[in-house]
Protein backbone atom coordinates (compact mmCIF):
# COMPACT_ATOMS: atom_id res chain seq x y z
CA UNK A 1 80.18 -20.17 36.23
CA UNK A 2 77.61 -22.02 37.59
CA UNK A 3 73.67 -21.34 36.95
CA UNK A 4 73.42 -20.04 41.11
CA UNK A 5 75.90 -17.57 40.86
CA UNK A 6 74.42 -16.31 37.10
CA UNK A 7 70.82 -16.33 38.75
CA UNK A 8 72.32 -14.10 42.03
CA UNK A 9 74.20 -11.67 39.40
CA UNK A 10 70.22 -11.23 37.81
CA UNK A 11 68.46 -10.57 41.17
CA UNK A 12 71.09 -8.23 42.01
CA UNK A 13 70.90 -6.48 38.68
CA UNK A 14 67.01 -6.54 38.74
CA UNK A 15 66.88 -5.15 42.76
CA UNK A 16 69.44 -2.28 41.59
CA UNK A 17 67.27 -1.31 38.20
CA UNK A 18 64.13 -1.15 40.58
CA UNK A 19 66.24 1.06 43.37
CA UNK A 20 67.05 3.33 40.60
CA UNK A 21 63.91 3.71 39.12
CA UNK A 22 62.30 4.43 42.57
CA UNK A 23 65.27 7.06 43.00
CA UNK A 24 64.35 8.74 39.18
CA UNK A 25 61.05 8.85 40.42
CA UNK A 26 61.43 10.33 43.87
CA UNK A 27 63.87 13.07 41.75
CA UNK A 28 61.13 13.70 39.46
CA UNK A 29 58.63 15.06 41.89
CA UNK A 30 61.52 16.96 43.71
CA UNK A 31 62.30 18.96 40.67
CA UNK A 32 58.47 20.10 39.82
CA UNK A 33 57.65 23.40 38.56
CA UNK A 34 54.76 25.36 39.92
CA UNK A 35 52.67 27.23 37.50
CA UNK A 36 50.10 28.65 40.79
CA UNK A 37 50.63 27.49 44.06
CA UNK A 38 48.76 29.84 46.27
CA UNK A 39 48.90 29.34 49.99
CA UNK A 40 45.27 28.84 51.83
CA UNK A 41 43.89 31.02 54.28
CA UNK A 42 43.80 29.86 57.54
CA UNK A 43 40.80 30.06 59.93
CA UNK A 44 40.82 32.25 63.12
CA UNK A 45 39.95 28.94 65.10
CA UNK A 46 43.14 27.54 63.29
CA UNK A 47 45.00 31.04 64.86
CA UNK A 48 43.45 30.98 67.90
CA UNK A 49 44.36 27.00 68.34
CA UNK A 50 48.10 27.38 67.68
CA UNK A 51 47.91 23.92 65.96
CA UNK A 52 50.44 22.86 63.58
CA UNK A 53 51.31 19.83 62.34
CA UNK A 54 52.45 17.91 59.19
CA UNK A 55 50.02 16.18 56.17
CA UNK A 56 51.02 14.18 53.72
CA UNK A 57 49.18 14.32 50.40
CA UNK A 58 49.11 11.93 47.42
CA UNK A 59 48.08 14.59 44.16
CA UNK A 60 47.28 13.19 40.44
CA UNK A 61 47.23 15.86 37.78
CA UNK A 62 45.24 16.52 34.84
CA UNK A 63 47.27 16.52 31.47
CA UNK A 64 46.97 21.04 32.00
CA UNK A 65 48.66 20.69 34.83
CA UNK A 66 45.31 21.07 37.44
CA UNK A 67 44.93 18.85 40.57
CA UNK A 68 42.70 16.46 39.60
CA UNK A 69 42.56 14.87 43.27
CA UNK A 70 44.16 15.14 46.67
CA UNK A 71 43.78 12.60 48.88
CA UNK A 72 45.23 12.62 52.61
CA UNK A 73 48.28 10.12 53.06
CA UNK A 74 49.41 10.63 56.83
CA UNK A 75 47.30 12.88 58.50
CA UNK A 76 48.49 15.62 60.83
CA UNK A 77 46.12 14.01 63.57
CA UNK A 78 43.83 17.47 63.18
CA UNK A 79 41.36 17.26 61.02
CA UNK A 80 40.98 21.36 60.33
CA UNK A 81 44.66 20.76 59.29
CA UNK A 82 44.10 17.93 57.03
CA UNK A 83 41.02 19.89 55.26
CA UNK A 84 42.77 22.77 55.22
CA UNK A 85 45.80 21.39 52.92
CA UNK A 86 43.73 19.44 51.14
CA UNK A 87 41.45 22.00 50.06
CA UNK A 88 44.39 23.92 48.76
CA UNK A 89 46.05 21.68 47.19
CA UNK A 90 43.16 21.27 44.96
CA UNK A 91 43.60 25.04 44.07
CA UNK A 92 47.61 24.32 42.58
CA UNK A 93 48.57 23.73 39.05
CA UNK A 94 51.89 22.50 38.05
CA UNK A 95 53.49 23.06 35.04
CA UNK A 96 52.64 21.02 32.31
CA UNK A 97 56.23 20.51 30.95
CA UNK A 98 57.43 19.25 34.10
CA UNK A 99 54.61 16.41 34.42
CA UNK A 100 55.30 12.87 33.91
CA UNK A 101 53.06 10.13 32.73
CA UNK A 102 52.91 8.99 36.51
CA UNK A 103 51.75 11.97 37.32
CA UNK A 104 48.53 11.55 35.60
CA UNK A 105 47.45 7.87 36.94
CA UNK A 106 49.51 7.28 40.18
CA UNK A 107 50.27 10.92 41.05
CA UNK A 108 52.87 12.57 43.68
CA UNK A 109 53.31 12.68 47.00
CA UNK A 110 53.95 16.26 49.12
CA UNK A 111 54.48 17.30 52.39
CA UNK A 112 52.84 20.23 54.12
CA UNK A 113 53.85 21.26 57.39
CA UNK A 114 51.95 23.88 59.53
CA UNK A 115 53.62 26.21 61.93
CA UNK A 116 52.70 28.52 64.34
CA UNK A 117 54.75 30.45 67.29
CA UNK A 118 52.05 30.75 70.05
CA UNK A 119 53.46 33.18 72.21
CA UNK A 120 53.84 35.28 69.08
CA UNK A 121 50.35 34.82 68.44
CA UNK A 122 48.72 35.88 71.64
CA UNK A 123 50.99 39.48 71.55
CA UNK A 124 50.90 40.25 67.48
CA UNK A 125 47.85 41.42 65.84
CA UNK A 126 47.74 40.34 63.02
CA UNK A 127 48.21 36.41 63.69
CA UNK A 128 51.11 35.34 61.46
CA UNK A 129 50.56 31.52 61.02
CA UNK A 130 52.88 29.94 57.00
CA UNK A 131 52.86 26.32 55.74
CA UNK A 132 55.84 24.71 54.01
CA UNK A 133 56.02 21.90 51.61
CA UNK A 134 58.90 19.80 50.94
């Protein structure tokens, strides 16, 4: 075999460890278990605006299980949105067996998404508005 094809089988065998490890990692987050994740109240001006919208966060944990910090990854292009899940975030614990030393120094990314139905909003009292993470 010559020393081309030997250094090709390597870099294919090195790209496929780091696919997998990015895959392991990506699973890891998918799996966590919420000790308290309480959803944030949302503002009347929030209501009233019918805005919704998605945020990305990036969260790093304490070694309890706390948010340590939130910081906003892709913005939802609203700022009262962005504040909003940021701010509660910062209010969720996970639980501690399911954190991973990653966790702790690079931390996890998590989606938020805001809806609202307006024309259910102008006839309902109260306003109904949920957020979802995936």
């Amino acid at each position: 075999m010559s020393q081309q094809t030997y250094s090709n089988r390597r870099s294919r065998r090195a790209v496929i460890g780091a696919v997998a490890a990015v895959l392991l990692a990506c699973a890891g987050s998918v799996q966590a278990q919420w000790a308290a994740k309480p959803a944030p109240p949302l503002p009347r001006s929030v209501l009233d605006q019918a805005w919704s919208g998605s945020v990305v966060l990036g969260l790093v944990f304490e070694s309890n299980g706390n948010v340590r910090d939130a910081q906003i990854l892709r913005s939802s292009g609203i700022a009262g949105l962005d504040e909003i899940a940021r701010d509660g975030a910062m209010k969720w614990r996970l639980d501690p067996a399911s954190l991973q030393a990653s966790d702790m120094t690079y931390g996890r990314r998590h989606m938020i998404k805001f809806y609202q139905n307006p024309t259910v909003a102008r006839r309902v009292e109260p306003v109904k508005a949920f957020w979802t993470e995936r």
